[in-house]
Protein backbone atom coordinates (compact mmCIF):
# COMPACT_ATOMS: atom_id res chain seq x y z
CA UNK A 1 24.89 10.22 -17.67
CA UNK A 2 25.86 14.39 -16.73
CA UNK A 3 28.05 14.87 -14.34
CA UNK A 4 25.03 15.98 -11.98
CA UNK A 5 23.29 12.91 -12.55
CA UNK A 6 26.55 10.69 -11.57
CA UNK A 7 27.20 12.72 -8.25
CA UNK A 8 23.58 12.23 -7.14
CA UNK A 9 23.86 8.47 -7.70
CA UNK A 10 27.19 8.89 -5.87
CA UNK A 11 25.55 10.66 -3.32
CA UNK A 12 22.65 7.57 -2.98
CA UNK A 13 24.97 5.13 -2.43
CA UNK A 14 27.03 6.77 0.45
CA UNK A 15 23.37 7.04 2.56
CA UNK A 16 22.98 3.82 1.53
CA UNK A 17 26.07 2.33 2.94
CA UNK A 18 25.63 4.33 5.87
CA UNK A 19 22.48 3.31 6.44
CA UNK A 20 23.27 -0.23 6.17
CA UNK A 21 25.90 -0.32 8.62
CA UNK A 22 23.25 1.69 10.84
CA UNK A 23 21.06 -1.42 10.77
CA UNK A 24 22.49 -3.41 13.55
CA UNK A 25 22.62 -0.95 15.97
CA UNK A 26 18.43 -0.38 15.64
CA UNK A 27 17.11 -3.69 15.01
CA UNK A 28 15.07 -4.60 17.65
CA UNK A 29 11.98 -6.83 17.10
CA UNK A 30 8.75 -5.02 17.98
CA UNK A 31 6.11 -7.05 16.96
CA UNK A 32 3.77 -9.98 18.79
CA UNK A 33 2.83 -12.88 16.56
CA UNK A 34 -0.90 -13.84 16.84
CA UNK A 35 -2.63 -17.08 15.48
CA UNK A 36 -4.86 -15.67 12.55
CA UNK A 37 -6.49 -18.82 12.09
CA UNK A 38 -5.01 -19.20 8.44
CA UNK A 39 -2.38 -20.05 6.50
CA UNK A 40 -3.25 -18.42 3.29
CA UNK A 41 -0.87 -15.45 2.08
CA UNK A 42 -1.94 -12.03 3.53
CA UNK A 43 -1.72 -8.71 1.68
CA UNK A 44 -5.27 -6.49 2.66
CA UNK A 45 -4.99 -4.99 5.97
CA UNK A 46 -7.49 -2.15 7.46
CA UNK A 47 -6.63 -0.05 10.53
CA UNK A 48 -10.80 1.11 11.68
CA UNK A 49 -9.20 2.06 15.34
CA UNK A 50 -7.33 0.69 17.85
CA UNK A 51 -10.06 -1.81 18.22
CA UNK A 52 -10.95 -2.89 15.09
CA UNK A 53 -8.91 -3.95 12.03
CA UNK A 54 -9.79 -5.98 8.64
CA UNK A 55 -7.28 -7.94 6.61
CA UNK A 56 -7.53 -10.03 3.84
CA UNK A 57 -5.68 -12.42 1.13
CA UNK A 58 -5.99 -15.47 -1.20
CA UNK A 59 -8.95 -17.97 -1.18
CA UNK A 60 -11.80 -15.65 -0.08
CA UNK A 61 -9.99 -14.70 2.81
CA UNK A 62 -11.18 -12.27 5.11
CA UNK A 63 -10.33 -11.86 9.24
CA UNK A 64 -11.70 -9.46 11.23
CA UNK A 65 -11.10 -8.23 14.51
CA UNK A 66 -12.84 -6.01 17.36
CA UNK A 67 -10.75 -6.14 20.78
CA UNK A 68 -7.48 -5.31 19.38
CA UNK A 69 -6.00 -8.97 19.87
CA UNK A 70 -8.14 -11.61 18.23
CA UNK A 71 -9.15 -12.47 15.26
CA UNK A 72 -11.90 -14.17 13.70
CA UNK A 73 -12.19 -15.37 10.27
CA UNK A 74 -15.19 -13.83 8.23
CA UNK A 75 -14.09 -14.93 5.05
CA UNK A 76 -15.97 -14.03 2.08
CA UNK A 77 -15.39 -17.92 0.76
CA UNK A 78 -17.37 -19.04 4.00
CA UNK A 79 -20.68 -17.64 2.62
CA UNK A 80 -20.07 -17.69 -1.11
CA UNK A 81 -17.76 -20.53 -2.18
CA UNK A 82 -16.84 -19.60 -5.52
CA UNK A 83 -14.92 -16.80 -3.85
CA UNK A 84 -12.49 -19.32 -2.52
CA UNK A 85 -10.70 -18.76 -6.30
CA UNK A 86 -9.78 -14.95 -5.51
CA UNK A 87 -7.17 -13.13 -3.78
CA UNK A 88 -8.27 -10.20 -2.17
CA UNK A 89 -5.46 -7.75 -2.08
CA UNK A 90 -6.69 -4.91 -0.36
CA UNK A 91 -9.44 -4.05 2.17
CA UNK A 92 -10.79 -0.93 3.42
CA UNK A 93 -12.70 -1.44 6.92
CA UNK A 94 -15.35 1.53 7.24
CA UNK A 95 -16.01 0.96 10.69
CA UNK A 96 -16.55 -3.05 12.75
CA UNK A 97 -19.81 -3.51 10.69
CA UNK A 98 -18.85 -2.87 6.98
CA UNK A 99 -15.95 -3.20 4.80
CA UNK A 100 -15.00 -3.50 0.98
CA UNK A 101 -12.75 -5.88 -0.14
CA UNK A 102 -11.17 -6.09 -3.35
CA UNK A 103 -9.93 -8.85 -5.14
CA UNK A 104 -7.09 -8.73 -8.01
CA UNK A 105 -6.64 -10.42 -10.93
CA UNK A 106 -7.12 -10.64 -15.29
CA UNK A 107 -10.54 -9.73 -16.00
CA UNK A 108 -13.49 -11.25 -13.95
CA UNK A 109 -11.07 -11.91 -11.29
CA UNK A 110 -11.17 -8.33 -9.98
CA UNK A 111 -13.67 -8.19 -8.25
CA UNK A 112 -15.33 -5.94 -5.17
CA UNK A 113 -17.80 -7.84 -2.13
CA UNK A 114 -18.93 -5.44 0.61
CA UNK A 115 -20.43 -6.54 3.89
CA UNK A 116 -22.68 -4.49 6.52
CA UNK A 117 -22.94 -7.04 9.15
CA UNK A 118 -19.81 -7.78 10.28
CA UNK A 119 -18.84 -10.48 7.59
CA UNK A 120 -22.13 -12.72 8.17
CA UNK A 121 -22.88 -11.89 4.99
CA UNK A 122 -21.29 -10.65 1.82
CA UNK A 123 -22.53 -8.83 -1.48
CA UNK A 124 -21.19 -8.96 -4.88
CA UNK A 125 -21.02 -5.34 -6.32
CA UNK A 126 -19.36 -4.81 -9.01
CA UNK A 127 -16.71 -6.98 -11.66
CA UNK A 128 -14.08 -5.78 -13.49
CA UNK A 129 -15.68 -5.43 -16.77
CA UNK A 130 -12.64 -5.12 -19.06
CA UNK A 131 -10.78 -8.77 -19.90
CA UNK A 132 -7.61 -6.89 -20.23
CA UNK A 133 -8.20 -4.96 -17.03
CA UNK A 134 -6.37 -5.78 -13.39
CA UNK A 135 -7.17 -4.54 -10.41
CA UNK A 136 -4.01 -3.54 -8.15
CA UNK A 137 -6.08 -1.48 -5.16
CA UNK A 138 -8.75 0.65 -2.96
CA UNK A 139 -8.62 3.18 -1.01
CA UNK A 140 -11.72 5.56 0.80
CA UNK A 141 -12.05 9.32 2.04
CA UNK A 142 -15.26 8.43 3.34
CA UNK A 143 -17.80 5.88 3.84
CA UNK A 144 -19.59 6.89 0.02
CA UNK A 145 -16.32 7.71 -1.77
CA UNK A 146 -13.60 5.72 -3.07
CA UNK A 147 -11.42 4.49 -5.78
CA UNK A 148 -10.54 1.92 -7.41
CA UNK A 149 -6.74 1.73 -8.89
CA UNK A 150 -6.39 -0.42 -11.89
CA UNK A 151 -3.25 -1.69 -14.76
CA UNK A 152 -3.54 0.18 -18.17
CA UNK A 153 -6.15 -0.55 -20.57
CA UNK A 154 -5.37 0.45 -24.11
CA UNK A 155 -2.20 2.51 -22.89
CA UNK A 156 -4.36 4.29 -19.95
CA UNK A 157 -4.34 3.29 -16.35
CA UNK A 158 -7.89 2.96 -14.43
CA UNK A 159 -8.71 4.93 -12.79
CA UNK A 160 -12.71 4.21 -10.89
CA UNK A 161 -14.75 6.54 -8.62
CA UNK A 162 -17.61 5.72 -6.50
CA UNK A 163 -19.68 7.77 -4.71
CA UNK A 164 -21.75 5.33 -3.34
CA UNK A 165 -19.90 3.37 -1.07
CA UNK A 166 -19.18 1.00 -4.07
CA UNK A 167 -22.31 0.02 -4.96
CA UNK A 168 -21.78 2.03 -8.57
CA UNK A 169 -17.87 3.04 -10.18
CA UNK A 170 -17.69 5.02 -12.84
CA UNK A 171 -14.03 6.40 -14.89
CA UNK A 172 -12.73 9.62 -13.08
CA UNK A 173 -10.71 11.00 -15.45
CA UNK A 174 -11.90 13.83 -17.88
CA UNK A 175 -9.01 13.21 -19.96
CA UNK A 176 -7.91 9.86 -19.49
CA UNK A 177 -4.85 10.98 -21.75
CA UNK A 178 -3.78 12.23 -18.25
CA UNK A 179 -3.39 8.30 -16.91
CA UNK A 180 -1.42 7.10 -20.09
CA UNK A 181 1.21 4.44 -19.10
CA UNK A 182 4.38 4.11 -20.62
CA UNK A 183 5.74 0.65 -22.02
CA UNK A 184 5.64 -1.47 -19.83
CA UNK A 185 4.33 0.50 -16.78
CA UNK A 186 2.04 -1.03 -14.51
CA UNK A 187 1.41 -1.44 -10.59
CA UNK A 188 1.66 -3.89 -8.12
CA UNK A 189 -0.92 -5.46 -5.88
CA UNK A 190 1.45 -6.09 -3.15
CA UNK A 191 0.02 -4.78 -0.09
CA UNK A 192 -3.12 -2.93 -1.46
CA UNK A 193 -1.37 0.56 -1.11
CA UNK A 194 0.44 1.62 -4.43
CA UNK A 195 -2.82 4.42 -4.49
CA UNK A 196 -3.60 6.65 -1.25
CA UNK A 197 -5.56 9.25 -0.40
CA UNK A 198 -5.35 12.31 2.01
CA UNK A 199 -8.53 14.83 2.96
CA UNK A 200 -11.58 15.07 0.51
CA UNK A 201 -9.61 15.39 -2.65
CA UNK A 202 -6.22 14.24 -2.97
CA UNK A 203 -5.08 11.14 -4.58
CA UNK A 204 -1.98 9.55 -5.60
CA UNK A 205 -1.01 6.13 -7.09
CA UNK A 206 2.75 4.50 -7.43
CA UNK A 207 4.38 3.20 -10.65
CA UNK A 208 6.72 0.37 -11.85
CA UNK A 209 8.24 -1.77 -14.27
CA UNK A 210 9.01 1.03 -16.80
CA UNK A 211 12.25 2.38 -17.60
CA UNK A 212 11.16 5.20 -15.23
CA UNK A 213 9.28 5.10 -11.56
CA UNK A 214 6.34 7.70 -11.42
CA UNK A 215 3.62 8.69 -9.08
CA UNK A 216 0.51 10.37 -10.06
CA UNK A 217 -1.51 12.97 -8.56
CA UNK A 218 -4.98 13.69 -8.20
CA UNK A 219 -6.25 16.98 -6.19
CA UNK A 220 -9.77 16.48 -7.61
CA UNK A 221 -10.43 12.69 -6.99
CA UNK A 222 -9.56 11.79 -9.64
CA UNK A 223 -10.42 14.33 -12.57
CA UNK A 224 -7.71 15.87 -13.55
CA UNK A 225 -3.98 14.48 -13.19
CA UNK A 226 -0.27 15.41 -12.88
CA UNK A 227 2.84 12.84 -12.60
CA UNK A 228 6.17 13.32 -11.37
CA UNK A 229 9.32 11.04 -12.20
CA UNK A 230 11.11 9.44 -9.29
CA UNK A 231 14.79 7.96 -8.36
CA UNK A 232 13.49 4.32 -7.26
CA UNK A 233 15.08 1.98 -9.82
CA UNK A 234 12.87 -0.03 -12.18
CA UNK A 235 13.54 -1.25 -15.89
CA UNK A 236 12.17 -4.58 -15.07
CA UNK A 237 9.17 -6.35 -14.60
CA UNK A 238 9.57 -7.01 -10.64
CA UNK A 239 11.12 -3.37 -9.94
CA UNK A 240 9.58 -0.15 -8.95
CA UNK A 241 7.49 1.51 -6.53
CA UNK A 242 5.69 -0.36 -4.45
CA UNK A 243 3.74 2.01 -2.61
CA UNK A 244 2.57 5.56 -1.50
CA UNK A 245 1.32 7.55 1.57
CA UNK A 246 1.28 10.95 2.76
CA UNK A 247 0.92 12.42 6.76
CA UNK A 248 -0.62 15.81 5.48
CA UNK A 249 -1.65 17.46 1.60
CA UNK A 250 2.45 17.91 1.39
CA UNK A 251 4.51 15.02 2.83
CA UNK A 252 4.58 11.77 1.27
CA UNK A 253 6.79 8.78 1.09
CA UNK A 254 6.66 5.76 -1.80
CA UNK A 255 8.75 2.95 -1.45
CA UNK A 256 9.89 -0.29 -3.37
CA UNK A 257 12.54 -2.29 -4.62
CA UNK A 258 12.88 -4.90 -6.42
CA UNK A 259 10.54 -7.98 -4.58
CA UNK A 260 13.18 -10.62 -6.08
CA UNK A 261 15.76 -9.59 -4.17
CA UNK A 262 14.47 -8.96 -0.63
CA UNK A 263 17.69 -7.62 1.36
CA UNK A 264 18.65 -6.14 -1.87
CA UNK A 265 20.80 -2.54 -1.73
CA UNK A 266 19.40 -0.26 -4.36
CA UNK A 267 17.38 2.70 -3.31
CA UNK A 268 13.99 1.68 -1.73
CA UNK A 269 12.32 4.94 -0.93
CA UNK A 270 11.56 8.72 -1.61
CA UNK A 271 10.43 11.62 0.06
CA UNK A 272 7.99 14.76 -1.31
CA UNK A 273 7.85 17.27 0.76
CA UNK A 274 5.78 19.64 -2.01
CA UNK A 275 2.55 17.34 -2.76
CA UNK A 276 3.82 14.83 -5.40
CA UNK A 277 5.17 17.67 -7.73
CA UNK A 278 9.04 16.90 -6.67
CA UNK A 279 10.36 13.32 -5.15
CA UNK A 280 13.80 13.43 -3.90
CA UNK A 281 15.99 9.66 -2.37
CA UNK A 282 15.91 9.25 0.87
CA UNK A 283 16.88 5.54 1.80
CA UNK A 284 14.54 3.42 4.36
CA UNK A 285 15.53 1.03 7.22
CA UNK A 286 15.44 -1.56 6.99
CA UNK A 287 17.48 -1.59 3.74
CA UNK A 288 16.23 -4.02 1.34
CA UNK A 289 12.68 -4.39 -0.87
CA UNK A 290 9.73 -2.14 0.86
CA UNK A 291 6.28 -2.97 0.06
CA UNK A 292 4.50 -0.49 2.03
CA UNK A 293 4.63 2.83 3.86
CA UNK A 294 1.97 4.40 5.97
CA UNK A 295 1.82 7.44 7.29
CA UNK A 296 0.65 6.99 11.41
CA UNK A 297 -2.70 9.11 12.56
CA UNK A 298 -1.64 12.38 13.98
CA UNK A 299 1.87 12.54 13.11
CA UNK A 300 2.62 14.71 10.86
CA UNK A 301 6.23 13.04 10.22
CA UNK A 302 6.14 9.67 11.22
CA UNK A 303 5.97 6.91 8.72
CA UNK A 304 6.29 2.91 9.08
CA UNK A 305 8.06 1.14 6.33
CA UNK A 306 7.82 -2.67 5.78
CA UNK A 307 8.24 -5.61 3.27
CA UNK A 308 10.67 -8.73 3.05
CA UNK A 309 13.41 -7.17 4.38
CA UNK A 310 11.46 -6.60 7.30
CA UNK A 311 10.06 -2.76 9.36
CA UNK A 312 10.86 0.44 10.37
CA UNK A 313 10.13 3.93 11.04
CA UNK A 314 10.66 7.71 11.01
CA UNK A 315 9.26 10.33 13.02
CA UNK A 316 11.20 13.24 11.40
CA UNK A 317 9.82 12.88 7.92
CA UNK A 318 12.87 10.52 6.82
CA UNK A 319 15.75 12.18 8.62
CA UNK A 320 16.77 9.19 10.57
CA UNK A 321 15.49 6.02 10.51
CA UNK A 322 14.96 2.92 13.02
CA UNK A 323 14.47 -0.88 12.62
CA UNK A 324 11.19 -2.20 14.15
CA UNK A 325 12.05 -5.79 12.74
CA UNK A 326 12.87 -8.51 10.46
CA UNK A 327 10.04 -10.64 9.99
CA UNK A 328 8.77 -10.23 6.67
CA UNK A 329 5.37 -8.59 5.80
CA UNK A 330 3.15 -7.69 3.10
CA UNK A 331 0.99 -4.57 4.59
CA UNK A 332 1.14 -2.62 8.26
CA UNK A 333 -1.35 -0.10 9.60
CA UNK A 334 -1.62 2.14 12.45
CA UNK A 335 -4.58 3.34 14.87
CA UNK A 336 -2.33 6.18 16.36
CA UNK A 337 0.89 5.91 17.61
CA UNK A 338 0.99 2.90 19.35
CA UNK A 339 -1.61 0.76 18.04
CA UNK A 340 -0.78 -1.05 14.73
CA UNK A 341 -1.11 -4.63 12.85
CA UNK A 342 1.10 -6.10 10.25
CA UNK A 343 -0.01 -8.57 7.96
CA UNK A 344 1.96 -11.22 5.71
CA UNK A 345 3.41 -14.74 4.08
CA UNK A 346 1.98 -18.04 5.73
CA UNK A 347 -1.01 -16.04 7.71
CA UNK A 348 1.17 -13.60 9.13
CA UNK A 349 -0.72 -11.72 11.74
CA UNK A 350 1.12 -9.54 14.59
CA UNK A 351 0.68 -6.71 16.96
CA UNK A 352 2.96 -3.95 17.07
CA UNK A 353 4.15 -3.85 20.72
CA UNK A 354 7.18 -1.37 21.08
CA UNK A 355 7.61 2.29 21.95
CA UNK A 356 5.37 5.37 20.95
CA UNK A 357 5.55 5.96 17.75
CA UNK A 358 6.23 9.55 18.11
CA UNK A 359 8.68 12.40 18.83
């Protein structure tokens, strides 16, 4: 290790100390617990508005809501029982009609349903056809185009473009030498956000279990690719980053950890402030393993964090930090500043129900 190198990991661990003894003096829990119905382990969650919202999770599940408090259970496994063997990971609620819901797993068990009626009914539309293939998650600029984020195949992650509102996906990539992995690099279908989008064009997806954390960068959805290294540990199967969003074309957070180790102290998030070309530390509260970050609707610099060891936020693009919570979660989404839904173990739903999330 240089002697640069040693005084920046010097340099991590003093923020991290200092955030940690920060903690206490924030934590404050923010959130309202509502009965979802299910006890089935949450991960998809889809902020339409302050209104509506679609999450989803193992066994077919599906929930929908459209008054901002409950929630009804539109599962996919209601209509189509051989659903109830797939774990939807990620959702992405188009308005309180139609949504797309994703399901991860080997092979055949990535799958995409899409409904147009609410959740009455669903329709099968496409499988993953690659055996070796696993889907990790979705994510929309519009009602007709989206992407699918997927593990490497033959060295190469996939990478799947529709511009059809998922009726048809085809490989985005012109050089897919652009998405090759290293050994032992993959994703994680967490809290269906390792990939993100921002505008018409841009794209980005999160990286782990390799000796090195990286996120990729689209600014062509999907056609042509750059990736950047980052600080967030890995080196292990259960280490890495975890996911990635970004307020505006420049500033972006990812986050992670390592998910065995949920209060753990080892870096668990990184700022860009340039597009994806540069990532720089910048610790999270709460400290511990982060398995999402969103960036909150007309905010240019506040972001909600949250995982195991619980949520919080920024609104001065990672400057200072606050706890919203401990309870753990999976995924969190906002409306706008003060409308937002976390998702998690045990059908975890809750209502965010503190201050303005704002400067």
């Amino acid at each position: 290790m240089t002697s640069n190198s040693r005084k920046k990991m010097q340099q991590i661990a003093v923020a991290i100390t200092c955030l940690a003894l920060s903690w206490s003096a924030f934590a404050q829990e923010v959130w309202k617990k509502i009965d979802s119905g299910v006890t089935v382990e949450l991960r998809g969650l889809s902020v339409v508005n302050r209104h509506v919202a679609w999450a989803s999770g193992a066994k077919g599940t599906v929930l929908r809501t459209v008054d901002g408090e409950s929630w009804e259970n539109v599962s996919i496994a209601n209509k189509m029982p051989e659903a109830a063997a797939l774990d939807f990971r990620d959702i992405q609620g188009i308005d309180k009609f139609t949504a797309i819901a994703m399901s991860a797993g080997p092979g055949k068990a990535s799958t995409i349903y899409k409904t147009v009626d609410g959740g009455a009914n669903w329709e099968l539309m496409t499988v993953n056809g690659d055996a070796s293939g696993f889907w990790d998650a979705i994510d929309f600029w519009d009602a007709q185009n989206g992407v699918i984020f997927g593990d490497p195949i033959n060295g190469q992650f996939q990478v799947l473009i529709t511009h059809d509102g998922g009726k048809t996906w085809q490989n985005a990539a012109r050089d897919l030498n652009q998405l090759k992995a290293l050994a032992n690099e993959g994703a994680f279908a967490a809290s269906g956000t390792c990939i993100a989008v921002y505008g018409k064009q841009d794209v980005w997806f999160a990286t782990g279990g390799a000796e090195k954390t990286r996120v990729f960068h689209s600014a062509d959805r999907g056609q042509t690719w750059s990736v950047a290294e980052t600080a967030i540990p890995a080196a292990a199967p259960p280490k890495g980053l975890f996911s990635v969003a970004f307020s505006n074309g420049q500033t972006g957070f990812a986050v992670g950890g390592d998910y065995q180790k949920a209060k753990g102290e080892t870096l668990n998030a990184v700022v860009s402030h340039d597009g994806g070309k540069t990532w720089n530390a910048n610790p999270a509260l709460p400290m511990g393993f982060l398995s999402v970050v969103m960036a909150v609707p007309g905010q240019s610099d506040t972001f909600v964090v949250g995982g195991l060891a619980g949520s919080g936020f920024t609104n001065d693009a990672g400057k200072t930090w606050e706890v919203l919570g401990d309870t753990p979660l999976n995924a969190l989404g906002f409306a706008d500043a003060l409308h937002g839904w976390a998702v998690g173990p045990k059908g975890l739903v809750m209502k965010y129900a503190g201050k303005r999330l704002a400067k």
